[in-house]
Protein backbone atom coordinates (compact mmCIF):
# COMPACT_ATOMS: atom_id res chain seq x y z
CA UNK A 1 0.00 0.00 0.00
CA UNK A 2 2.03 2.86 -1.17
CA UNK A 3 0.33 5.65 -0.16
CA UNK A 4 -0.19 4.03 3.63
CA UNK A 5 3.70 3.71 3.54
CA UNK A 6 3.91 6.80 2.34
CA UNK A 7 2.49 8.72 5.15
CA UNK A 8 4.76 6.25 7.65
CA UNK A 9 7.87 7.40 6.41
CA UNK A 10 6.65 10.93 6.16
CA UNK A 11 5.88 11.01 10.28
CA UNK A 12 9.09 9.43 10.39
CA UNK A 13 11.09 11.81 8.56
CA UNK A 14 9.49 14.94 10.47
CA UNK A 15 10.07 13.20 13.72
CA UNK A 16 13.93 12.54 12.84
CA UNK A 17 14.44 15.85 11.59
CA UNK A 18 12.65 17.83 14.60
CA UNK A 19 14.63 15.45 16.78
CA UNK A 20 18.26 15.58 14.82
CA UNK A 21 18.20 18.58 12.95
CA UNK A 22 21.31 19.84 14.37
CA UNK A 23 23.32 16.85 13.21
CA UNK A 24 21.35 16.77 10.02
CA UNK A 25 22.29 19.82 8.95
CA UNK A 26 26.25 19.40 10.58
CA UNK A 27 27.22 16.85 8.05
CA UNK A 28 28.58 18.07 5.06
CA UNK A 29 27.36 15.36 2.95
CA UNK A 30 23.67 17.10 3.54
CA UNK A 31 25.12 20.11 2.46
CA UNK A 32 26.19 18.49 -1.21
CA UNK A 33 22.35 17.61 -1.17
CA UNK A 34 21.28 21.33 -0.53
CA UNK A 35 23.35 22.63 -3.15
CA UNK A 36 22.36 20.09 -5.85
CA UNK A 37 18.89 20.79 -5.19
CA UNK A 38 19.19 24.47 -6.01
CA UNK A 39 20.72 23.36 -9.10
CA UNK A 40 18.23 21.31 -9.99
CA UNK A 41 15.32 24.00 -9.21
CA UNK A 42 17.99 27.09 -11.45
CA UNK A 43 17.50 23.68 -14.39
CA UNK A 44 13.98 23.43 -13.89
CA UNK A 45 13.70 27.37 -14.77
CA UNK A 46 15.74 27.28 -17.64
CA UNK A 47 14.11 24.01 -19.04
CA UNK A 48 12.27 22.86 -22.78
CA UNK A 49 8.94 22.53 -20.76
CA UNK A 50 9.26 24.22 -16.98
CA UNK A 51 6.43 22.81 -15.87
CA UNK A 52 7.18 19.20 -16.55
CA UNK A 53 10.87 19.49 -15.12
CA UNK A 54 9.08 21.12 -11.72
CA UNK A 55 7.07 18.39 -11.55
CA UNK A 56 10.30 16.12 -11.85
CA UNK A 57 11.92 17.33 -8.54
CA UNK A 58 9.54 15.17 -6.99
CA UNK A 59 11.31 11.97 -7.78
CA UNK A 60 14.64 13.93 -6.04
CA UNK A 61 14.08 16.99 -3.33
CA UNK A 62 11.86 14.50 -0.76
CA UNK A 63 14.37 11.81 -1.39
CA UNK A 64 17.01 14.33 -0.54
CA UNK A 65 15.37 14.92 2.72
CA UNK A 66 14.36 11.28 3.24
CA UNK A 67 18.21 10.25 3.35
CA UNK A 68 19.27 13.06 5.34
CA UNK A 69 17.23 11.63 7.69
CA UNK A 70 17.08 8.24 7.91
CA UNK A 71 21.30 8.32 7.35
CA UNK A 72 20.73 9.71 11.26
CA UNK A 73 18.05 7.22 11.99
CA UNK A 74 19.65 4.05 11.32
CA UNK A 75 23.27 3.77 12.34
CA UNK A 76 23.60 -0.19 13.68
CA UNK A 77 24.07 -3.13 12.09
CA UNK A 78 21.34 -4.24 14.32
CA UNK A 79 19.12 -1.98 12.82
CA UNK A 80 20.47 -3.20 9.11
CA UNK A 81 19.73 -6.64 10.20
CA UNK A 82 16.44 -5.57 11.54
CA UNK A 83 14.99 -3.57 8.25
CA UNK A 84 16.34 -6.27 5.56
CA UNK A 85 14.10 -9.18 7.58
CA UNK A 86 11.26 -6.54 6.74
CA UNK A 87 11.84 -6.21 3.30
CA UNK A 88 12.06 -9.61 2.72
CA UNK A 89 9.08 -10.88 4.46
CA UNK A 90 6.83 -9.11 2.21
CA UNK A 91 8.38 -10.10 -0.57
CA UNK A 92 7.10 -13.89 0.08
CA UNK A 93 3.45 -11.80 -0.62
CA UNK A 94 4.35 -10.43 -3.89
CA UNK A 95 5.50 -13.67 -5.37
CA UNK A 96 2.91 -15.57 -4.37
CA UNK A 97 0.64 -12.75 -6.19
CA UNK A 98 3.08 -12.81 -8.93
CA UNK A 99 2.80 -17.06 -9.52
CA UNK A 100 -1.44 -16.34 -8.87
CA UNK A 101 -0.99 -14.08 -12.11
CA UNK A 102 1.23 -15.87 -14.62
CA UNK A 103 0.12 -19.34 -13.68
CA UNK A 104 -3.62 -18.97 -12.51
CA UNK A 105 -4.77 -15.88 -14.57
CA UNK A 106 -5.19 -13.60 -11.03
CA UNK A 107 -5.91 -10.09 -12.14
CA UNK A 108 -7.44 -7.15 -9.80
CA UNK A 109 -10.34 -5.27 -9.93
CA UNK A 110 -10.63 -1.62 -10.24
CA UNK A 111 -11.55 -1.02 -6.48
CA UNK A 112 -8.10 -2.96 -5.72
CA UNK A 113 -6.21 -0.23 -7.35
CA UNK A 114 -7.68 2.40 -5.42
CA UNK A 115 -7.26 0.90 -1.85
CA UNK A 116 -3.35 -0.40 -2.57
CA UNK A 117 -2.51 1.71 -5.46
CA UNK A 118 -1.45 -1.14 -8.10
CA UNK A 119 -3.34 -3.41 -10.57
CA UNK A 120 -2.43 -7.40 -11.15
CA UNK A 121 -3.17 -7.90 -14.60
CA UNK A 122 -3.60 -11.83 -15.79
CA UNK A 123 -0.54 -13.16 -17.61
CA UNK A 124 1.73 -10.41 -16.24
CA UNK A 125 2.88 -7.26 -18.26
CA UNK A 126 3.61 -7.30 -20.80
CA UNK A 127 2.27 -10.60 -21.16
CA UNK A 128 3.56 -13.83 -20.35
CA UNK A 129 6.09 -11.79 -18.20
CA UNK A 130 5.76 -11.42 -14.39
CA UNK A 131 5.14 -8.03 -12.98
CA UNK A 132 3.10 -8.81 -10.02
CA UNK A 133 1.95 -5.83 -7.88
CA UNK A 134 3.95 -3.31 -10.00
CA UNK A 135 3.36 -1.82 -13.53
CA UNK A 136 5.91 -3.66 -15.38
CA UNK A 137 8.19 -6.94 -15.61
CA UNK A 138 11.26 -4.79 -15.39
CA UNK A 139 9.94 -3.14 -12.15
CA UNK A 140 9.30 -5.99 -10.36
CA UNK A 141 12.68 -7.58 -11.53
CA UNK A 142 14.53 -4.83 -10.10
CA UNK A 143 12.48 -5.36 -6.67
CA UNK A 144 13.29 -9.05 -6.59
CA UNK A 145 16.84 -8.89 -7.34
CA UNK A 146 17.00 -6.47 -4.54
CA UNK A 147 15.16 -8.37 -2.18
CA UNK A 148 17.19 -11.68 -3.17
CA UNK A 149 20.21 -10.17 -2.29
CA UNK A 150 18.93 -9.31 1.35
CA UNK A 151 17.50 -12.66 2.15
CA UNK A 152 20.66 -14.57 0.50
CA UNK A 153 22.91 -12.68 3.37
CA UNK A 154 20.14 -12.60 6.13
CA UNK A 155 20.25 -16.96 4.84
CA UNK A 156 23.98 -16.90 4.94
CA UNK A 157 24.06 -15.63 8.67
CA UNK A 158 20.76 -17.05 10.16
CA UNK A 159 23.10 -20.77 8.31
CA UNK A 160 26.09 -19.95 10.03
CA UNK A 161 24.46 -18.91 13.37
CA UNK A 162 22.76 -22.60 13.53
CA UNK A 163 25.43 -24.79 12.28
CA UNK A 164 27.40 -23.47 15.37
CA UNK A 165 24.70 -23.78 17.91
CA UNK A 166 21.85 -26.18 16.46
CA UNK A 167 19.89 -25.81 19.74
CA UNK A 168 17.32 -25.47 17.77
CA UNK A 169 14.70 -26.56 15.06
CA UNK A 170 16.11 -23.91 12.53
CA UNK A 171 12.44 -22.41 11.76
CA UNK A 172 14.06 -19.02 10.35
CA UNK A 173 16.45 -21.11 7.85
CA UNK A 174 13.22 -22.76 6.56
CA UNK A 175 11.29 -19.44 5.83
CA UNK A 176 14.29 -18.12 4.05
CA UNK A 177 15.29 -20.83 1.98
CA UNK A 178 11.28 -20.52 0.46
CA UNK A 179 11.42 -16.92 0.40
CA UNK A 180 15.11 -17.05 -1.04
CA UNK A 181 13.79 -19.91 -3.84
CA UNK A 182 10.70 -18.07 -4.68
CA UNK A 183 12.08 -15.04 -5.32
CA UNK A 184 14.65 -16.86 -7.55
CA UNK A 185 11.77 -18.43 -9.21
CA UNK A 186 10.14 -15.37 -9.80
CA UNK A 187 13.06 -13.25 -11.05
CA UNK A 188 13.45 -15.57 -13.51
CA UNK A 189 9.53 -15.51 -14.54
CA UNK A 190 10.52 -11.87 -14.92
CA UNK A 191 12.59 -12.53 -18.09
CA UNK A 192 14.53 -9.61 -17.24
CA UNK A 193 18.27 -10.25 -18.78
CA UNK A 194 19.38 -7.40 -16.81
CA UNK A 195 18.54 -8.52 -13.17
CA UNK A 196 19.57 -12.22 -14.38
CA UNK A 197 22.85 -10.69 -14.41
CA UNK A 198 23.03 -8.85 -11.75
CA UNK A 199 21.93 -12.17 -9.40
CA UNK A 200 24.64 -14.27 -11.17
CA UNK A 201 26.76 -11.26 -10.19
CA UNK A 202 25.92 -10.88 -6.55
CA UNK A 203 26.33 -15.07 -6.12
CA UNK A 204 29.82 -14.63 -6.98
CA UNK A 205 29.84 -11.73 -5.13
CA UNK A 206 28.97 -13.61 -1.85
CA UNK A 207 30.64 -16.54 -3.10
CA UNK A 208 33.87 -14.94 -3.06
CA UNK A 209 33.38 -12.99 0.32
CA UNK A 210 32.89 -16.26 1.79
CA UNK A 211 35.86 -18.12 0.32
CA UNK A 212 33.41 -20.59 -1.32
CA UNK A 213 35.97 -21.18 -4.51
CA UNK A 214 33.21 -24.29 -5.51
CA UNK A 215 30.42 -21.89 -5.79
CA UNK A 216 32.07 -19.70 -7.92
CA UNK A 217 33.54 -22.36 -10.14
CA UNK A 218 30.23 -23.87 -10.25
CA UNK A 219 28.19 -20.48 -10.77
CA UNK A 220 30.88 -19.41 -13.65
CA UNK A 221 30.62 -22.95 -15.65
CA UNK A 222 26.92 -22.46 -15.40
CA UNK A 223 26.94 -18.93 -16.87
CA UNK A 224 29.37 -19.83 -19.38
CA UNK A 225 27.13 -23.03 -20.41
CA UNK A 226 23.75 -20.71 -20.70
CA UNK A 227 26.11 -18.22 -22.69
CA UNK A 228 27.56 -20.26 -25.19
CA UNK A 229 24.39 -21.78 -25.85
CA UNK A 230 23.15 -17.82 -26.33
CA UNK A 231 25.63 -16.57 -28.18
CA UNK A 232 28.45 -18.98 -28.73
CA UNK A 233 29.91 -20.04 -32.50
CA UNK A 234 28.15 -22.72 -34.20
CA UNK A 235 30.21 -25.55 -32.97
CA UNK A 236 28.79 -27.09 -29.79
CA UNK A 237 25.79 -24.39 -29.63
CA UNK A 238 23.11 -26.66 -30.85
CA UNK A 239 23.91 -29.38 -28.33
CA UNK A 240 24.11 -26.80 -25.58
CA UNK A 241 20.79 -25.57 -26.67
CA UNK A 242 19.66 -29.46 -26.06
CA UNK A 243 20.45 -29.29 -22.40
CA UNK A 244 20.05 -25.54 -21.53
CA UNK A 245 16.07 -24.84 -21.33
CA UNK A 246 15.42 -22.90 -24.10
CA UNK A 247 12.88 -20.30 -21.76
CA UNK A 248 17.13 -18.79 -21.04
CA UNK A 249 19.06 -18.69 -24.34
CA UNK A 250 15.92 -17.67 -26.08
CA UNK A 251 15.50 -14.62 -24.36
CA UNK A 252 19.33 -13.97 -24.10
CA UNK A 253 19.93 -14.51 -27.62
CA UNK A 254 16.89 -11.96 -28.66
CA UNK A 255 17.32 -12.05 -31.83
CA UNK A 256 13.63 -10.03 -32.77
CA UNK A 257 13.99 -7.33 -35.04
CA UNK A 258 12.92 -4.11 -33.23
CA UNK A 259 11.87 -0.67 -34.61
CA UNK A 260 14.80 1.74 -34.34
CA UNK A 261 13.37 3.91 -31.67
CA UNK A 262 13.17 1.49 -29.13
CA UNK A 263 16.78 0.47 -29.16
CA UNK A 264 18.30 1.25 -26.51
CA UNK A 265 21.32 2.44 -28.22
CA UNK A 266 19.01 4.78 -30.32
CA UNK A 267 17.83 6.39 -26.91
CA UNK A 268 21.28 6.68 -25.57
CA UNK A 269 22.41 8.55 -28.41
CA UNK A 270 19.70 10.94 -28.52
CA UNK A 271 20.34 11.68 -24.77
CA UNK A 272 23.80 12.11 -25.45
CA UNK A 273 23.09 14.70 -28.11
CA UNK A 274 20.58 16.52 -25.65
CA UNK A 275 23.81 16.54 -23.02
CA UNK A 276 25.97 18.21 -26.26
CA UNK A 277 23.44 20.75 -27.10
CA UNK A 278 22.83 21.76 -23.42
CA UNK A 279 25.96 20.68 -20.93
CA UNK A 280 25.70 22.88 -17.92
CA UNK A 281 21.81 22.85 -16.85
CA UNK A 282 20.42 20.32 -18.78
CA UNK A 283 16.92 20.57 -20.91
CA UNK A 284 15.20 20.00 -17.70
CA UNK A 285 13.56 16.62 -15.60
CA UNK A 286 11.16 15.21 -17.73
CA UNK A 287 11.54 16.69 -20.82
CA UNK A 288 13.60 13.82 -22.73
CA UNK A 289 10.47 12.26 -23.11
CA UNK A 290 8.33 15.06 -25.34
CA UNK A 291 11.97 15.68 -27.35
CA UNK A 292 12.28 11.97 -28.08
CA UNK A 293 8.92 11.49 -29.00
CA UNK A 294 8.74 14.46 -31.30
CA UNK A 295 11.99 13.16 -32.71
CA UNK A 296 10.95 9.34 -33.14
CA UNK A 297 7.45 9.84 -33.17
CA UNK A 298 7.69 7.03 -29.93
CA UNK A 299 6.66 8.14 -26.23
CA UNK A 300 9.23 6.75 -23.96
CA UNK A 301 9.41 7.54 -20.20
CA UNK A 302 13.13 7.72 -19.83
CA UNK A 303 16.59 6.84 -21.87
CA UNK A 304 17.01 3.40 -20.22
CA UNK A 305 20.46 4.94 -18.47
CA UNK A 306 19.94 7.40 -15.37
CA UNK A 307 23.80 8.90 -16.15
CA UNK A 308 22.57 9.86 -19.62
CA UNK A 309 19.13 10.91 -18.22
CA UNK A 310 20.79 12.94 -15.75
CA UNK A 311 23.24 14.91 -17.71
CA UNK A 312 20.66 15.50 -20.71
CA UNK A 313 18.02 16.62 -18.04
CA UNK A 314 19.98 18.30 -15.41
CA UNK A 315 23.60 18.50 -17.23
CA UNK A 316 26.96 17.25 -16.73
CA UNK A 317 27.88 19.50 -13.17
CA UNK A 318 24.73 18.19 -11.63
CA UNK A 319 24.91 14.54 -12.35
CA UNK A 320 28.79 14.83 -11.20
CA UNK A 321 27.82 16.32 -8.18
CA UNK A 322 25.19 13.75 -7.69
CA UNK A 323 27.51 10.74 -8.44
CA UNK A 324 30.46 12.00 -6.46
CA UNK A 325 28.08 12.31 -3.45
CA UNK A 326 26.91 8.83 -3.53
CA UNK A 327 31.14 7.65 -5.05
CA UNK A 328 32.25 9.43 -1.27
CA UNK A 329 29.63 7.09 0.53
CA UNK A 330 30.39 3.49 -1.32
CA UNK A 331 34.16 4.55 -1.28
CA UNK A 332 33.85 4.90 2.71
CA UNK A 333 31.68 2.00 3.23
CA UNK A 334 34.27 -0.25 1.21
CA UNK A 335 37.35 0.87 3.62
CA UNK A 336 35.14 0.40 6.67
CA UNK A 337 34.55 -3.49 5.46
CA UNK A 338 38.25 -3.82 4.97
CA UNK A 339 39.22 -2.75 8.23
CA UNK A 340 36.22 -4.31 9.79
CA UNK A 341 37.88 -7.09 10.81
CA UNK A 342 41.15 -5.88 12.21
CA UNK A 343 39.31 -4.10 14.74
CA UNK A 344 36.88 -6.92 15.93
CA UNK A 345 37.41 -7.22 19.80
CA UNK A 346 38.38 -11.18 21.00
CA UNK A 347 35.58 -11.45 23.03
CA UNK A 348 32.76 -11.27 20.21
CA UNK A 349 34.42 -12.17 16.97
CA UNK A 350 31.30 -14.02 16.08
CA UNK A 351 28.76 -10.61 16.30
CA UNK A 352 31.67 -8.60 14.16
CA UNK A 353 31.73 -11.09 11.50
CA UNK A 354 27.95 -11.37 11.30
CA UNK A 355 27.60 -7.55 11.44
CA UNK A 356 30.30 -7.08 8.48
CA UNK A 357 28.20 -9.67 6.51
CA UNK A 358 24.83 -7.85 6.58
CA UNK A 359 26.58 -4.36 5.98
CA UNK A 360 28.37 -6.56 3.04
CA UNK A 361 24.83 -7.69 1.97
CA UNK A 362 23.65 -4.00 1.75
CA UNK A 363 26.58 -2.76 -0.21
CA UNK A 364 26.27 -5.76 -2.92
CA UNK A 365 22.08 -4.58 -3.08
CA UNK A 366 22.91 -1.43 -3.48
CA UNK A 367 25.55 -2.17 -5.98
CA UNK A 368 22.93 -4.32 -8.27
CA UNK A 369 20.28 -1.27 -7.57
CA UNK A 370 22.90 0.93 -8.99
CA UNK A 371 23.87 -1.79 -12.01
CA UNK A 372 20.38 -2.14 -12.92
CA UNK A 373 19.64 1.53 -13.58
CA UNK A 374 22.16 1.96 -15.81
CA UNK A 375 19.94 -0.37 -18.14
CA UNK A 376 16.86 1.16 -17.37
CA UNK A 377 15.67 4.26 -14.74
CA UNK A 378 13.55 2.71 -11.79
CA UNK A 379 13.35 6.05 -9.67
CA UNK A 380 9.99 6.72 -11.30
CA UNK A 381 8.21 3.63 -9.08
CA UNK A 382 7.30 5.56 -5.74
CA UNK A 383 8.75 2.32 -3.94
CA UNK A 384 11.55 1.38 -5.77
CA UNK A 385 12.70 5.00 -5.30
CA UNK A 386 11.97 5.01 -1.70
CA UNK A 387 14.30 1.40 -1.42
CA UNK A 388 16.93 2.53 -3.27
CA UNK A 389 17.51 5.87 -1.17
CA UNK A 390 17.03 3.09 1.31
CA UNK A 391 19.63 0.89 1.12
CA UNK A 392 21.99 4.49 0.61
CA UNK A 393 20.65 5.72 3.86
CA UNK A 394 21.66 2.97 5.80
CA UNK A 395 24.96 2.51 4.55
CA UNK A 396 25.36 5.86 4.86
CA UNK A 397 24.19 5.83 8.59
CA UNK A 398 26.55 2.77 9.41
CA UNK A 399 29.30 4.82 7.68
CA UNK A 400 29.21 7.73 10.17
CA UNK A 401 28.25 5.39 13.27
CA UNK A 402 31.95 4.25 12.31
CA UNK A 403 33.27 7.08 11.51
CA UNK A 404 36.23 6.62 14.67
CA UNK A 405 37.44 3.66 13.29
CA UNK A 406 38.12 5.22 9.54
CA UNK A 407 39.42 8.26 11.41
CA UNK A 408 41.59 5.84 13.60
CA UNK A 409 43.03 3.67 10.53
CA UNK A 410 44.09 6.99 9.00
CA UNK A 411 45.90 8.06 11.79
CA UNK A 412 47.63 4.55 12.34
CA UNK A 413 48.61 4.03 8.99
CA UNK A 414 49.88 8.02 9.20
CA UNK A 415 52.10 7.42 12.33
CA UNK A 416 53.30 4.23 10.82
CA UNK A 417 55.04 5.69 7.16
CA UNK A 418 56.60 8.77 9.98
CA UNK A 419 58.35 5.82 11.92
């Protein structure tokens, strides 16, 4: 229910900020924010169509303000732990509504749309492709492969916490290994080649954190088998093709002949001639989509790239600004996890590993949110928007929670090359 969860995080966001506005407004980080929103509102004045870029903050400014807040809100690994086990619950919901669709014809009626705010259309959309509770395949792919990657590490460390204890019937293990499986399933229902990579991409990701050199051996011969039998030469492709289900190399291979306009390298281009003609503020939010389809005669929400969206909509100062914002956070999160463990006190080893796992497991989501929307642009979903700025919050949060120990490593490493 969107607009229910909507009005939660907007209590919560007014409560954080009347709470922490001091330390809101203290970190520089917020202060990037604030100036790339005034350069996005100076865009929006100098835009194609004003009015359509104005409307276009929307998917930015209250984003801006939701991280600033919930970056104070959640600072624990705890708390990490905590919100991934709700993410994923629900998910278990939308798969089972997503299998009700492709495999039992479930669709909604009208009334359903206005009391949740989403349709289920019979045979998915577009058809014979599983989109669930959102408005397209794509959508829902880029949910699953986000909500995959949480249960996988909340499966890894509920596994490890009962093969060392196994005082108990492991009911948690159970739950995730179905919610883990079923949203496999249904990412693959999805035929989305993008988020098939990006899962294949976060196993080995995992695989190699872990030291599982099987798995990745395993996972890579796999890959390599469905490629081959995609795109490989003509000797040993047809008996590939024989053992590889043909649901995978068919849609890999995609060999239909589409209309110009709806490549994606067409788009691309055309955004990248927008960025030429207007490099500093952009043509405004929004307003690819009237230029392209006066162009190509083709309505298309976005350029299938947010880098190209963002510098031919809001030029090449404001989509640096934006990207070196978010670069600072990953780049700080990464040399927390590699000092993570050289600070890990003898008398809980065990919590430190399992809290550098699940802050692991949020950097590799985040990483595969981030992959995916440079092959398409998801921030126009209210609540894949809201999860994405998420996932960036609470790595963000953990980040300054931290902050001593990056401090500290600097300074050790610093008195060390003086000795």
């Amino acid at each position: 229910m969107p607009a229910l969860g909507a009005l939660g995080l907007f209590i919560a966001i007014i409560v954080t900020w009347k709470q922490q506005h001091q330390r809101i407004v203290a970190r520089p980080l917020n202060w990037g924010l604030a100036i790339l929103s005034v350069w996005l509102v100076v865009s929006c004045c100098f835009a194609f169509k004003p009015v359509e870029a104005f409307l276009g903050l929307a998917n930015f400014l209250p984003f801006f303000i939701f991280f600033a807040a919930f970056s104070v809100l959640i600072q624990t690994p705890e708390q990490l732990r905590r919100l991934a086990w709700i993410l994923v619950i629900p998910s278990l919901l939308v798969v089972i509504l997503g299998f009700g669709q492709q495999f039992l014809g479930w669709s909604s009626p009208e009334l359903v749309q206005a009391i949740f705010g989403w349709v289920l259309e019979a045979n998915g959309n577009p058809p014979g492709r599983m989109a669930s509770v959102f408005m397209y395949a794509n959508i829902l792919a880029a949910y699953l492969q986000m909500v995959l990657i949480l249960g996988l590490g909340l499966w890894i460390e509920t596994f490890q916490t009962w093969r060392q204890r196994r005082n108990q019937f492991p009911y948690r293990l159970l739950f995730l290994s179905v919610v883990v499986i079923g949203n496999a399933l249904a990412l693959f229902l999805t035929s989305s080649r993008n988020a098939w990579a990006i899962a294949f991409l976060a196993s080995l990701a995992f695989a190699l954190y872990l030291g599982w050199r099987w798995l990745v051996v395993g996972v890579s011969a796999l890959a390599a088998t469905i490629l081959w039998a995609s795109f490989g030469p003509e000797f040993g492709r047809q008996p590939l093709r024989s053992i590889v289900p043909a649901f995978f190399w068919v849609r890999l291979a995609d060999q239909i002949e589409r209309p110009v306009a709806q490549l994606r390298s067409t788009q691309w281009q055309f955004a990248w001639s927008m960025t030429q003609e207007r490099p500093w503020l952009g043509w405004g939010l929004r307003n690819f989509t009237p230029l392209y389809e006066a162009k190509m005669q083709l309505w298309l929400g976005h350029p299938h790239n947010i880098l190209l969206m963002l510098t031919a909509e809001t030029g090449i100062p404001a989509t640096l600004l934006f990207c070196g914002l978010i670069s600072w956070i990953l780049a700080q999160a990464v040399l927390l996890i590699s000092i993570w463990s050289d600070v890990a006190p003898s008398t809980a080893r065990l919590q430190w590993h399992q809290d550098k796992l699940i802050f692991f497991t949020y950097l590799v989501a985040f990483a595969g949110c981030t992959l995916f929307n440079l092959l398409d642009v998801t921030l126009f979903d209210l609540r894949m928007n809201v999860l994405g700025w998420l996932l960036l919050s609470a790595i963000c949060g953990v980040v300054h929670h931290y902050q001593a120990l990056l401090l500290w490593r600097q300074f050790d490493k610093a008195a060390n090359s003086n000795q």
